[in-house]
N, C-alpha and C. Protein backbone atom coordinates (compact mmCIF):
# COMPACT_ATOMS: atom_id res chain seq x y z
N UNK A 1 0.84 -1.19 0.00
CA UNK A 1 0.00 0.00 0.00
C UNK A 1 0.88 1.24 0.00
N UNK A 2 1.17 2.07 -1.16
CA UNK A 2 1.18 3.09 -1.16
C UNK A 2 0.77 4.19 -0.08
N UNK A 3 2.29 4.84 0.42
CA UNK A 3 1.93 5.55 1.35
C UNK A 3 1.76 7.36 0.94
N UNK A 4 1.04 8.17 1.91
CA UNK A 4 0.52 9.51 1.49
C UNK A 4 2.38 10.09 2.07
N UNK A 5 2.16 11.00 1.39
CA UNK A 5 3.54 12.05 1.47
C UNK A 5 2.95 13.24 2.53
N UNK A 6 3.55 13.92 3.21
CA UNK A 6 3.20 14.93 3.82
C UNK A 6 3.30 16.00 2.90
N UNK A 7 3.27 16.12 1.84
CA UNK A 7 3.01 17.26 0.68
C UNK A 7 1.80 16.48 0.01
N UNK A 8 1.18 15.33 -0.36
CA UNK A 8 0.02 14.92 -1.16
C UNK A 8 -1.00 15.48 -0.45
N UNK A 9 -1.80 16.09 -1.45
CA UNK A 9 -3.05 17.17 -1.91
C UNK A 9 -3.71 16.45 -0.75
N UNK A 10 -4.77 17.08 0.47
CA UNK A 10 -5.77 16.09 0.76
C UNK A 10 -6.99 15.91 -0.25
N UNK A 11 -7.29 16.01 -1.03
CA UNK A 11 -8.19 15.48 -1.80
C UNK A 11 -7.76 14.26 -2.69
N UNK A 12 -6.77 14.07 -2.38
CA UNK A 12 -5.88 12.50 -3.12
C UNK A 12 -6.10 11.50 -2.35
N UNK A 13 -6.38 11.62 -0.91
CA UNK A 13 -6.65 10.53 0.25
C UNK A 13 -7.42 9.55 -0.26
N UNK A 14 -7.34 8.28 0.01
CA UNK A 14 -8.08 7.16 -0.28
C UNK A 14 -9.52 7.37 0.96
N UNK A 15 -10.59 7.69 0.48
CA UNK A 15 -11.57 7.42 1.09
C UNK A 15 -12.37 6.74 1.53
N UNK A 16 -11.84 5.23 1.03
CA UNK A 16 -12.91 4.40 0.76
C UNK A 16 -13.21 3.48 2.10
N UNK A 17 -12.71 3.66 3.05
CA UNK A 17 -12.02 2.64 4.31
C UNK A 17 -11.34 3.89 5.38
N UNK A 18 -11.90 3.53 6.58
CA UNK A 18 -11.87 4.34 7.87
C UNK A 18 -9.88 3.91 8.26
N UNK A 19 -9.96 2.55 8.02
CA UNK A 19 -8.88 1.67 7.91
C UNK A 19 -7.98 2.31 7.43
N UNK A 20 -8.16 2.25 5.85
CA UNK A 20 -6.91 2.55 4.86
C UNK A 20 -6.27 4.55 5.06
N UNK A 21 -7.49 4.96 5.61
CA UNK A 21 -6.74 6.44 6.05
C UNK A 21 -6.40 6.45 7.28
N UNK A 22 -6.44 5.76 7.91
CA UNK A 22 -5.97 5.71 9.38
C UNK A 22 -4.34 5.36 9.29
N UNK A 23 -4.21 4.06 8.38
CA UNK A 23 -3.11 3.59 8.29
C UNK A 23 -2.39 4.87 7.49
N UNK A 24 -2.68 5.05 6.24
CA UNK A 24 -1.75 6.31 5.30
C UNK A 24 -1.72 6.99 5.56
N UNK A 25 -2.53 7.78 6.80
CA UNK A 25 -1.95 8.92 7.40
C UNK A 25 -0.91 9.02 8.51
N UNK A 26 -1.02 8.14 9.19
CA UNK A 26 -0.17 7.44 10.10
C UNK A 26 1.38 7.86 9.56
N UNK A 27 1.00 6.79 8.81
CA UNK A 27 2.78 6.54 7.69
C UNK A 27 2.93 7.91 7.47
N UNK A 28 2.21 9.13 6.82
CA UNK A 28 3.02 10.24 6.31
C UNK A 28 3.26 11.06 7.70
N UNK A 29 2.46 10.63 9.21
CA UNK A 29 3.60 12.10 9.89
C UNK A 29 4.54 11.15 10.52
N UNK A 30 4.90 9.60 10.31
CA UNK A 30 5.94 9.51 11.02
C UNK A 30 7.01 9.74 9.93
N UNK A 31 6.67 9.58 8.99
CA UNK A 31 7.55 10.27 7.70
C UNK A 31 8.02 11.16 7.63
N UNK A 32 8.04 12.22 8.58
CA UNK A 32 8.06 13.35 8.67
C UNK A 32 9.57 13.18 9.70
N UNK A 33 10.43 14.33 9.24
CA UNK A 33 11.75 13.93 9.95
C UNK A 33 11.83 14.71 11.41
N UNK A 34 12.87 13.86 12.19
CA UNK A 34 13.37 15.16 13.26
C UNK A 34 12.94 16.38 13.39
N UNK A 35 13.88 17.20 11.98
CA UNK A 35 13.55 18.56 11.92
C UNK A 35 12.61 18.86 11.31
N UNK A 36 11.57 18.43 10.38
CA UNK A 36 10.25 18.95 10.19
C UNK A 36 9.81 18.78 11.92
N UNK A 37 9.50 17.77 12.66
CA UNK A 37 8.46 17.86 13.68
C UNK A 37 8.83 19.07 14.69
N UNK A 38 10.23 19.36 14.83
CA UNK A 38 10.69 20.44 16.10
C UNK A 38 10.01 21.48 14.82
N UNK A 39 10.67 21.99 13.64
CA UNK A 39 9.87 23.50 13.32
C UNK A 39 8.14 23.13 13.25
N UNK A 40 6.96 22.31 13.10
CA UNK A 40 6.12 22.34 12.73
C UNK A 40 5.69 22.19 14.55
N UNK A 41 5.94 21.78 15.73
CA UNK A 41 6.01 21.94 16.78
C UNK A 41 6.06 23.18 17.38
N UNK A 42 6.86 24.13 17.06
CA UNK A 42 7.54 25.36 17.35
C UNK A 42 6.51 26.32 16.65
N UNK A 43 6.14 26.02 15.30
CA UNK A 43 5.17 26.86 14.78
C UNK A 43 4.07 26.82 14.75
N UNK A 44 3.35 25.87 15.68
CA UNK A 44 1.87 25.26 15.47
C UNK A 44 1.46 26.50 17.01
N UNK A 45 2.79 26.09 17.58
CA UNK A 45 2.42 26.19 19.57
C UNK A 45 2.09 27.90 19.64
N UNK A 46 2.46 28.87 18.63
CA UNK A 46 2.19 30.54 19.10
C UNK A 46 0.52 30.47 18.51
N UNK A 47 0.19 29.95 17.32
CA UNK A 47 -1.37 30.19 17.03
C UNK A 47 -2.54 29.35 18.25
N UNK A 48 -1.88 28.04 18.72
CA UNK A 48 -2.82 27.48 19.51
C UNK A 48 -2.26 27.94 21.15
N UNK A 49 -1.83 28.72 21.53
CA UNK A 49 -1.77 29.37 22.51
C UNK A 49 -2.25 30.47 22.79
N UNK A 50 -2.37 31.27 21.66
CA UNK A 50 -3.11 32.64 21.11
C UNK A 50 -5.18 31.90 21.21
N UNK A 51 -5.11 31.01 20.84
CA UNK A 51 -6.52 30.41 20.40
C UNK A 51 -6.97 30.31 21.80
N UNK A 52 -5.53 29.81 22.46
CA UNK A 52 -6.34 29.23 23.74
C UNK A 52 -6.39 30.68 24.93
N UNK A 53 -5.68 31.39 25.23
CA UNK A 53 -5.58 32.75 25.90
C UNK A 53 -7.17 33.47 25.09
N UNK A 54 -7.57 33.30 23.86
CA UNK A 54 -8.64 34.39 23.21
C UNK A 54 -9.97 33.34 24.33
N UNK A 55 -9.29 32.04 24.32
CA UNK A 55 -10.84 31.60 25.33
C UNK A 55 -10.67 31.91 26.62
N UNK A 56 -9.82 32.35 26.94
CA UNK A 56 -9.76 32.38 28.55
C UNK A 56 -9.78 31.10 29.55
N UNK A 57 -9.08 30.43 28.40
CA UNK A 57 -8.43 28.73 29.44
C UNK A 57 -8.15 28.93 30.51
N UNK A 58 -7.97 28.66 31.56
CA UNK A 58 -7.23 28.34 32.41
C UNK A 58 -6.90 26.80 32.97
N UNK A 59 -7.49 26.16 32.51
CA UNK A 59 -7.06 24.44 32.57
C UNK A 59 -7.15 24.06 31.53
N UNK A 60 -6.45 23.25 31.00
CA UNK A 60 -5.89 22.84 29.42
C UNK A 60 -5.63 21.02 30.06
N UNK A 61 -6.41 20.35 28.93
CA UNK A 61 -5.80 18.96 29.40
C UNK A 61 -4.95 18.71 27.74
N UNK A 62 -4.06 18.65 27.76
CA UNK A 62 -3.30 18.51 26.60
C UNK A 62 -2.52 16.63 26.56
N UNK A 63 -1.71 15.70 25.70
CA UNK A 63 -1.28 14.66 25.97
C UNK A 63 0.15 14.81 25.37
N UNK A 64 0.63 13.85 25.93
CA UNK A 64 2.11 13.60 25.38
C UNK A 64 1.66 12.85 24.18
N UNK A 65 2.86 13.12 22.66
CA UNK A 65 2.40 13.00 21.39
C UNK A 65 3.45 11.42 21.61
N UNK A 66 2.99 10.78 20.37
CA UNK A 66 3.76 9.58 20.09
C UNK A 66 3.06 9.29 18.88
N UNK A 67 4.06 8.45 17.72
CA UNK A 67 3.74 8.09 16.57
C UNK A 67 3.22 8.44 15.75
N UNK A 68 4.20 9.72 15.58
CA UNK A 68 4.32 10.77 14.83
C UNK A 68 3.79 12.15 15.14
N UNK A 69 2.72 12.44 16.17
CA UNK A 69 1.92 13.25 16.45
C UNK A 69 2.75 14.87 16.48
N UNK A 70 2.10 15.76 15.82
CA UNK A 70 2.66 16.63 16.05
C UNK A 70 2.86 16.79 17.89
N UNK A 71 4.06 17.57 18.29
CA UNK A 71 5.02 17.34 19.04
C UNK A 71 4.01 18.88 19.69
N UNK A 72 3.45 18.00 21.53
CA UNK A 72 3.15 19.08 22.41
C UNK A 72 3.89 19.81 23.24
N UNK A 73 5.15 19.48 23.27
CA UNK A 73 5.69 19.30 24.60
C UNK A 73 6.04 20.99 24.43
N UNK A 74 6.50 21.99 23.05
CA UNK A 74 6.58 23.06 22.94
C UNK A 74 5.01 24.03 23.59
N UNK A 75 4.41 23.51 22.71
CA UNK A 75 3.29 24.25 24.09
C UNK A 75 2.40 23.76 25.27
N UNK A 76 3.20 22.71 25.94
CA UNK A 76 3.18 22.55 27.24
C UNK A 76 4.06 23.62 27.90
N UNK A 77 4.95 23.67 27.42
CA UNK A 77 6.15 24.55 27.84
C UNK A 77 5.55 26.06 27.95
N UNK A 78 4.71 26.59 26.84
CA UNK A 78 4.37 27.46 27.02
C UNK A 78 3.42 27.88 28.18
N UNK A 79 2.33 26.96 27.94
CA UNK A 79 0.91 26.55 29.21
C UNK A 79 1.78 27.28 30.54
N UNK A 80 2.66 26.01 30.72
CA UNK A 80 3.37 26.64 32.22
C UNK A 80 3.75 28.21 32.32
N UNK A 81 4.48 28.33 31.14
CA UNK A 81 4.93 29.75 31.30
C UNK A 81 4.23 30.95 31.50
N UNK A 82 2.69 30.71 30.80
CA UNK A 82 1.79 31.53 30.77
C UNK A 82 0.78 31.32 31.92
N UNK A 83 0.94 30.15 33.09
CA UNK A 83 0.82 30.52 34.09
C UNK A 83 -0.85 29.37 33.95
N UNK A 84 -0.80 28.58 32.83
CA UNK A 84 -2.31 27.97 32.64
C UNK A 84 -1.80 26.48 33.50
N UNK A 85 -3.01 26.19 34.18
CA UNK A 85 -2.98 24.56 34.59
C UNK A 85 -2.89 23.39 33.81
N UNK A 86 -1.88 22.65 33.04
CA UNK A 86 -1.92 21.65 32.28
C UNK A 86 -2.43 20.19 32.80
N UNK A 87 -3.41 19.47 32.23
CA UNK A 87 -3.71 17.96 32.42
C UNK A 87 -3.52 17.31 31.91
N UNK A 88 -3.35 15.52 32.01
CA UNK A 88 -3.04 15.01 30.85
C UNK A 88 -3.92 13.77 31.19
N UNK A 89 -4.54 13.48 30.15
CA UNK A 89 -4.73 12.14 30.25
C UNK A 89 -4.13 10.49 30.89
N UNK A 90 -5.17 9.78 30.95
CA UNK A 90 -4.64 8.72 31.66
C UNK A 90 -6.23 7.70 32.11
N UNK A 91 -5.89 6.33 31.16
CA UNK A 91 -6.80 5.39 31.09
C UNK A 91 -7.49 5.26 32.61
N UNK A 92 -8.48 5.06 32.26
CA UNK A 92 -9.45 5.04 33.82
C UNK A 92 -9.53 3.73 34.38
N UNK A 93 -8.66 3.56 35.70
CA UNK A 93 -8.14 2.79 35.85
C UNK A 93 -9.35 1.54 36.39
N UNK A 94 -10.41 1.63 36.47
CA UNK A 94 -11.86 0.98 36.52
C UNK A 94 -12.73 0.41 35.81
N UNK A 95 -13.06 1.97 34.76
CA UNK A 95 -13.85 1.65 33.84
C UNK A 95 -13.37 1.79 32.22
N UNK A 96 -13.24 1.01 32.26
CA UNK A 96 -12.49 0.63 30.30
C UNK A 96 -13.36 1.36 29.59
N UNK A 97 -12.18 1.62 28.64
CA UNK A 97 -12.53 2.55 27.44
C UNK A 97 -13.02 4.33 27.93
N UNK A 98 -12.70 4.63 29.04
CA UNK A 98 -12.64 5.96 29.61
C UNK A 98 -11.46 6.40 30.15
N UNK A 99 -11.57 7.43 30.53
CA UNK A 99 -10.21 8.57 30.36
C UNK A 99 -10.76 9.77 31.77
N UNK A 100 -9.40 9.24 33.06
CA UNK A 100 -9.11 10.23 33.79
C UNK A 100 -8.74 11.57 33.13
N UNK A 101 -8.40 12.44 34.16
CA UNK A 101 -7.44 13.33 33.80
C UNK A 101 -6.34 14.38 35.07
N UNK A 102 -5.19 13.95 34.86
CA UNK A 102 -4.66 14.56 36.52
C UNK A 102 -3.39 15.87 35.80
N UNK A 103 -3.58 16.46 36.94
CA UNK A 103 -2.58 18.06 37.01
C UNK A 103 -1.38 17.35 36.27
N UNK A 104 -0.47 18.24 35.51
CA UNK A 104 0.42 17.84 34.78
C UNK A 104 1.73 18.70 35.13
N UNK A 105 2.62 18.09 35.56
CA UNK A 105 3.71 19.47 36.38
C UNK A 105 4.69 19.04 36.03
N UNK A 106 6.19 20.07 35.51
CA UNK A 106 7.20 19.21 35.59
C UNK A 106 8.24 18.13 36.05
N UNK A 107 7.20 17.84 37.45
CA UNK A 107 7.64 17.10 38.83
C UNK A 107 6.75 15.51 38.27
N UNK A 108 6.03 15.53 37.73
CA UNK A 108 5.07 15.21 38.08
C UNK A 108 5.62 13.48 37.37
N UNK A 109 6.03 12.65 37.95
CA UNK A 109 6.05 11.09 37.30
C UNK A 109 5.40 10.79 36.34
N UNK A 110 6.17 9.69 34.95
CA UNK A 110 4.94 9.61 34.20
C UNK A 110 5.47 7.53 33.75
N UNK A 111 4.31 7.15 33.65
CA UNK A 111 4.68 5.84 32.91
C UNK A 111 3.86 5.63 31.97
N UNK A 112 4.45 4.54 30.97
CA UNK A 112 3.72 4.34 29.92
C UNK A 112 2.60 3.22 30.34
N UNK A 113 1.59 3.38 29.49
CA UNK A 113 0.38 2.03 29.39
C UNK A 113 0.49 1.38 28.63
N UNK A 114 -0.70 0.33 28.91
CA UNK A 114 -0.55 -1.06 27.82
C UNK A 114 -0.61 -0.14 26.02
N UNK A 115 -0.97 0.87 25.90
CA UNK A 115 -0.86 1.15 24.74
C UNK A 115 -0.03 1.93 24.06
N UNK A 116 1.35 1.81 25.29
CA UNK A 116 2.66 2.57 24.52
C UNK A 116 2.79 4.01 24.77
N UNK A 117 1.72 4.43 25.34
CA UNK A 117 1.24 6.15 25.63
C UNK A 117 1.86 6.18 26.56
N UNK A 118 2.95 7.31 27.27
CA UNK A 118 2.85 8.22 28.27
C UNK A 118 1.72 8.62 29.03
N UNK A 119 1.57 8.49 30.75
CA UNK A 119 0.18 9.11 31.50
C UNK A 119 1.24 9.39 32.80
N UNK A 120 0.49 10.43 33.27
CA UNK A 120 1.14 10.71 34.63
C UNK A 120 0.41 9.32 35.29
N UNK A 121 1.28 9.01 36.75
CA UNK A 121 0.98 8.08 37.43
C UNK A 121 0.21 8.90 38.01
N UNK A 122 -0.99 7.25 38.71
CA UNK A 122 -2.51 7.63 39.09
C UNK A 122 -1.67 8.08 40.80
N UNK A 123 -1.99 9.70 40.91
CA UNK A 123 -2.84 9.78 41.91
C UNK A 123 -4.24 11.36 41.94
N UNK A 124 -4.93 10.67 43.02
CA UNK A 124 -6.51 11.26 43.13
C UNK A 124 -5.97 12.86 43.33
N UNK A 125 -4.87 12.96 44.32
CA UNK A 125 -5.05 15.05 44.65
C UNK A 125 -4.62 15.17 43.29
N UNK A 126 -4.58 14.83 42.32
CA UNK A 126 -4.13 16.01 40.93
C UNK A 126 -5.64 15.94 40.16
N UNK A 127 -6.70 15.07 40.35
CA UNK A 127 -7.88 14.61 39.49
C UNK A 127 -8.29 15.65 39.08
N UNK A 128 -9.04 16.06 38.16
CA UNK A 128 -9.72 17.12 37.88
C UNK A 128 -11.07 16.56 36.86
N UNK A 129 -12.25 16.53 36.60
CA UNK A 129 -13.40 16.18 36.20
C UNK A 129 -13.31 16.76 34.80
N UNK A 130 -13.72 16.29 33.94
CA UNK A 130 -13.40 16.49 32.67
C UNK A 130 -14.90 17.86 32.56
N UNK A 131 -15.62 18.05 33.25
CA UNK A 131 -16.70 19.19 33.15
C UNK A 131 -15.87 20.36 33.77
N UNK A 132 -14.98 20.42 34.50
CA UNK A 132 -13.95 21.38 35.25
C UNK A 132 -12.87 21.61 33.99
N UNK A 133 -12.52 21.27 33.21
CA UNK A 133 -11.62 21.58 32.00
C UNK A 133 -12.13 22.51 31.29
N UNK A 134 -11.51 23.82 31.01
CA UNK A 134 -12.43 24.54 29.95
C UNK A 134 -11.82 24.03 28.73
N UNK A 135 -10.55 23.74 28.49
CA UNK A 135 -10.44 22.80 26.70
C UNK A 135 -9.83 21.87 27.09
N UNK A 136 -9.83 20.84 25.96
CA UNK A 136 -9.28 19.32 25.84
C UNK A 136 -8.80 19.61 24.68
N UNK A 137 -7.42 19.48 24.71
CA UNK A 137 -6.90 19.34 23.18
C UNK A 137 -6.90 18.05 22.48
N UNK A 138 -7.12 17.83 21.52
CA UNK A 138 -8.05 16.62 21.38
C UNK A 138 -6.71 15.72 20.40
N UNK A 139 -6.56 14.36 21.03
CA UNK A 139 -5.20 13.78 19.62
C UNK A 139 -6.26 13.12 18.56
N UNK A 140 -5.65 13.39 17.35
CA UNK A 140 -6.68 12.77 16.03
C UNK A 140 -5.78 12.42 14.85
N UNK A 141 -5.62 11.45 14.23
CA UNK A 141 -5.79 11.16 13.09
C UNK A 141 -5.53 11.86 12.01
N UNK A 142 -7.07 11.69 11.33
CA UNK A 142 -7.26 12.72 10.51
C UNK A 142 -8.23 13.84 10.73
N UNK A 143 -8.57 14.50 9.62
CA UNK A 143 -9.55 15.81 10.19
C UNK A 143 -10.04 16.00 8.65
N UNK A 144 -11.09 16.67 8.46
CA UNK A 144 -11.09 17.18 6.95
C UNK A 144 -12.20 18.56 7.23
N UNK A 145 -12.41 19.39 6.19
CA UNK A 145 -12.65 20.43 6.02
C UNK A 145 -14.24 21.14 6.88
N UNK A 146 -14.51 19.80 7.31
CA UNK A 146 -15.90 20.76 8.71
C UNK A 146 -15.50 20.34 9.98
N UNK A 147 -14.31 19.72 10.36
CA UNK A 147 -14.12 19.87 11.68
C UNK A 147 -14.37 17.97 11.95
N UNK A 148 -14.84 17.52 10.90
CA UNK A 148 -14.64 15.87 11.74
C UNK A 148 -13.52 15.20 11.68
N UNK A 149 -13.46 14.51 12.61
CA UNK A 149 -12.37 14.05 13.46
C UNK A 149 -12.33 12.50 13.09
N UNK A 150 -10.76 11.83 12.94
CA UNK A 150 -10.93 10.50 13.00
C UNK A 150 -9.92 10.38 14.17
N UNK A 151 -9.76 9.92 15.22
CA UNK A 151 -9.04 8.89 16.26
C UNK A 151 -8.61 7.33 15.75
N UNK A 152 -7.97 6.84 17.11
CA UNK A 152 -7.67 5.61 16.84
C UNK A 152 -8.21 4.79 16.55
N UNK A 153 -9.49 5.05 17.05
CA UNK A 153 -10.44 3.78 16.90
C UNK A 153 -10.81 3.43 18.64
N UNK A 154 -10.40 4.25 19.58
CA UNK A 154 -10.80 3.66 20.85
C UNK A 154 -11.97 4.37 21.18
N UNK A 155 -12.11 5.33 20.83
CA UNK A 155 -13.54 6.25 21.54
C UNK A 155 -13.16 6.70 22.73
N UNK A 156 -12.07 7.10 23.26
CA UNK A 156 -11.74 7.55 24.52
C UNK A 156 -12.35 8.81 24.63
N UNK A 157 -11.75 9.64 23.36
CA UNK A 157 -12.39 10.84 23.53
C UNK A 157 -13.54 11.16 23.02
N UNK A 158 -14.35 10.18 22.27
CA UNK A 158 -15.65 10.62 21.64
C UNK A 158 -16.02 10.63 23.11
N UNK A 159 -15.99 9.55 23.59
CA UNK A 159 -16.81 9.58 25.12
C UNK A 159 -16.45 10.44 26.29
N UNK A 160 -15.46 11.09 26.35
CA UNK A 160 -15.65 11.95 27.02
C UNK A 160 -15.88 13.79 26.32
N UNK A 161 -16.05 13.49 25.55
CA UNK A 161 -16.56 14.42 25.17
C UNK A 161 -18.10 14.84 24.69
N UNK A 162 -18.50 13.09 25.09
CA UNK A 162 -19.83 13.54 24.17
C UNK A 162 -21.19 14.04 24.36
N UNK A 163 -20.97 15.20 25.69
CA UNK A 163 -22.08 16.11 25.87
C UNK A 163 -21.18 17.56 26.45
N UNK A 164 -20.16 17.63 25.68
CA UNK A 164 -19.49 19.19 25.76
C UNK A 164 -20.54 20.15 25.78
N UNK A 165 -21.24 20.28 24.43
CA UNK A 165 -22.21 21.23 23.74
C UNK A 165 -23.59 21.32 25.43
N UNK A 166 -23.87 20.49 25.59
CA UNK A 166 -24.67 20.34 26.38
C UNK A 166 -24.18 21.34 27.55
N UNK A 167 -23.02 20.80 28.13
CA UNK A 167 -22.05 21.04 29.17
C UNK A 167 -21.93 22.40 29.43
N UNK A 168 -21.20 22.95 27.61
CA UNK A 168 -20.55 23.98 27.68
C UNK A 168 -19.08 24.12 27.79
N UNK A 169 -19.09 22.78 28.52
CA UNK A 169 -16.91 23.00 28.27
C UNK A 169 -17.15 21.35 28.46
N UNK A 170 -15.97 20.65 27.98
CA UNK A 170 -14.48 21.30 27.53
C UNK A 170 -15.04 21.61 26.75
N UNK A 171 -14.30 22.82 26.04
CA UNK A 171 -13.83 22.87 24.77
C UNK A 171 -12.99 22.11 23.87
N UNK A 172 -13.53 21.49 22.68
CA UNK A 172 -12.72 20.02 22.25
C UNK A 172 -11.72 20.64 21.23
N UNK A 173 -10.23 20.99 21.04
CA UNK A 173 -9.19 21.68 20.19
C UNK A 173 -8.58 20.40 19.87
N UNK A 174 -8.56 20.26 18.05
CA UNK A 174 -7.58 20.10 17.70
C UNK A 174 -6.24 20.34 17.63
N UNK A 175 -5.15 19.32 17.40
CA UNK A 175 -3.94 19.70 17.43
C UNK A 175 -3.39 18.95 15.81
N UNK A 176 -3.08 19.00 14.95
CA UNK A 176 -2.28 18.41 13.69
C UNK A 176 -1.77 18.84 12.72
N UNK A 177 -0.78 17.90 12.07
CA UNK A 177 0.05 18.09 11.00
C UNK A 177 -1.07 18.63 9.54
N UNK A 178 -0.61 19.54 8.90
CA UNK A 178 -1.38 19.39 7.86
C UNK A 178 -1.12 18.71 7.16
N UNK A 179 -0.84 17.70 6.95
CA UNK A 179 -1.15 16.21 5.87
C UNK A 179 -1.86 15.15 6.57
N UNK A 180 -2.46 15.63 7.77
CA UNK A 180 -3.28 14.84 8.12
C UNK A 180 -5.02 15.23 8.02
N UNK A 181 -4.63 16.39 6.95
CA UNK A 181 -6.25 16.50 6.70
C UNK A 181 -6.72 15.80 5.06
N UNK A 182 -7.85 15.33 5.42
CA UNK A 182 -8.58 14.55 4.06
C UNK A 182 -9.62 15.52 3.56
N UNK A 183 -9.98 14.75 2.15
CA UNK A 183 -11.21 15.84 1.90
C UNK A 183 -12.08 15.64 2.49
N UNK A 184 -12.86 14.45 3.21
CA UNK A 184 -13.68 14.64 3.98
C UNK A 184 -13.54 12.95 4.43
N UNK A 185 -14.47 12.84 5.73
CA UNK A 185 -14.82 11.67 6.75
C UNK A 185 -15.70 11.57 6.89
N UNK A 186 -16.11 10.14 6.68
CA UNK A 186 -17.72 9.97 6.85
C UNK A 186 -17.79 9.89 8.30
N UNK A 187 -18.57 10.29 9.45
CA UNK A 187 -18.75 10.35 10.30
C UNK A 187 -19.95 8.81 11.02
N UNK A 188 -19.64 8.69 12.01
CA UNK A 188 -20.32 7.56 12.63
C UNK A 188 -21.44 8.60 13.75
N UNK A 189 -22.06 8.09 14.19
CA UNK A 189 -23.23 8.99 15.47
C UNK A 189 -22.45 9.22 16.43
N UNK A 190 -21.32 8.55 17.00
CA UNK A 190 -20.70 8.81 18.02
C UNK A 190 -19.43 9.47 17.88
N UNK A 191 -18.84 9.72 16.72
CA UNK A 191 -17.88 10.95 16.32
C UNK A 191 -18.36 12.16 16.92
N UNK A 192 -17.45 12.97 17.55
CA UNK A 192 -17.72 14.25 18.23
C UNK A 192 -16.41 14.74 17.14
N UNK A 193 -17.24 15.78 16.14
CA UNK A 193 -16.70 17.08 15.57
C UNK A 193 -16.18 18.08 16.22
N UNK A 194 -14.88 18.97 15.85
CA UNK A 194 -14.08 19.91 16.44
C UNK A 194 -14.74 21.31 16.12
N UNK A 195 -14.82 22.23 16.96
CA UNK A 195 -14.81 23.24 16.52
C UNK A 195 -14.09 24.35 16.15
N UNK A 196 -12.52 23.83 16.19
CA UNK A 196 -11.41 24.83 16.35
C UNK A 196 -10.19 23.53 16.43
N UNK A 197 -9.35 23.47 15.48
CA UNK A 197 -8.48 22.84 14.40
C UNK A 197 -7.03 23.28 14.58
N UNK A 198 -6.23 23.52 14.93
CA UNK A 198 -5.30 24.37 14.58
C UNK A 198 -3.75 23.45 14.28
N UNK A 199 -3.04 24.05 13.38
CA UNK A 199 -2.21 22.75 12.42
C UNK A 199 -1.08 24.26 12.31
N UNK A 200 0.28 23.65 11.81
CA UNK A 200 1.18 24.08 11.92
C UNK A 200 0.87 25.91 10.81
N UNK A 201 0.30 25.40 9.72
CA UNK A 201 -0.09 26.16 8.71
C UNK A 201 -1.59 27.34 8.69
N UNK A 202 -2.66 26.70 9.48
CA UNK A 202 -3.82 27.35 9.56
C UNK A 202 -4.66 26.98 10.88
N UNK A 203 -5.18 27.94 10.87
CA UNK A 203 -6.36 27.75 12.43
C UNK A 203 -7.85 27.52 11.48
N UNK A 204 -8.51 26.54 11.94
CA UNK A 204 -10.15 26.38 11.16
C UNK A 204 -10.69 26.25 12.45
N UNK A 205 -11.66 27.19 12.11
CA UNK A 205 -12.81 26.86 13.11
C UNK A 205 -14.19 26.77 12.39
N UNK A 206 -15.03 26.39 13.07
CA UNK A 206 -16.13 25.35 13.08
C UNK A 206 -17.25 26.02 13.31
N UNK A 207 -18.87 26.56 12.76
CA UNK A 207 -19.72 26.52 13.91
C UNK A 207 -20.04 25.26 13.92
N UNK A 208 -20.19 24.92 15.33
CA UNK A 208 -21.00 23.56 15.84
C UNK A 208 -22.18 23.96 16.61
């Protein structure tokens, strides 16, 4: 299988299979070298810090990137500096297929899970309720031109996200490479759409 280039058009994406773009997009950001990810890292982090200060964040649950993901750790760095509370995810250690979320500090221990991810280690004084988050930066896949979202395939975050609108917060923010957008995704009922996108190159936002 022919893999996507991080320069191929998104309207070239194979559409036909949730599968086959999951996988070819995959392949083009780990394709992506060293120094593309530190400058596309470095240049993504001033627009989605700007995005996030225009909402008046003050708790941000953001994740450590892996396999290929554009690279957070530049605006984690910032979060702190600007004085915002960072969280990070971390499998719920009870109920499967859900997602804690605890204070994120440079002190703060972290180990990996059965799925290769970075999580701070569980403890309760850092917890914070995912209705107490004003954004969730959301990890995805792909994305295409109204804001839908593809993930891994676990639903971690469809489900915790999936009465924001209701809620009112989090706020669900994209974070990605632009070659990880397609021309479009067919959406399932339980896909939760982004309203605010932001990629090394452009900020999209959404009404939802």
């Amino acid at each position: 299988m022919p893999a996507i280039t991080p320069s191929l058009s998104p309207a070239t994406a194979d559409l036909n299979s949730r599968q086959t773009i999951r996988a070819r997009i995959r392949q083009a950001r780990r394709e992506l070298s060293f120094a593309q990810q530190q400058q596309y890292a470095n240049t993504a982090m001033a627009p989605m810090l700007a995005a996030l200060l225009s909402k008046n964040a003050r708790s941000v649950a953001a994740y450590l990137s892996n396999d290929g993901e554009l690279d957070t750790r530049p605006l984690i760095d910032a979060l702190w500096s600007t004085g915002i509370d960072v969280y990070l995810p971390r499998l719920h250690p009870f109920s499967k297929g859900n997602l804690i979320f605890l204070r994120y500090q440079p002190t703060t221990p972290l180990q990996k899970n059965h799925l290769g991810i970075w999580e701070p280690a569980l403890d309760i004084r850092q917890l914070i309720l995912p209705q107490q988050l004003d954004v969730v930066i959301t990890p995805l896949v792909a994305f295409d031109s109204q804001g839908n979202r593809m993930g891994m395939g676990g639903g971690y975050y469809d489900r915790t996200l999936a009465n924001w609108q209701q809620q009112g917060k989090p706020l669900p923010v994209g974070y990605a490479h632009n070659c990880q957008q397609v021309a479009k995704l067919d959406q399932a009922h339980w896909d939760v759409p982004l309203p605010l996108i932001v990629t090394p190159q452009q900020v999209f936002e959404f009404v939802k």
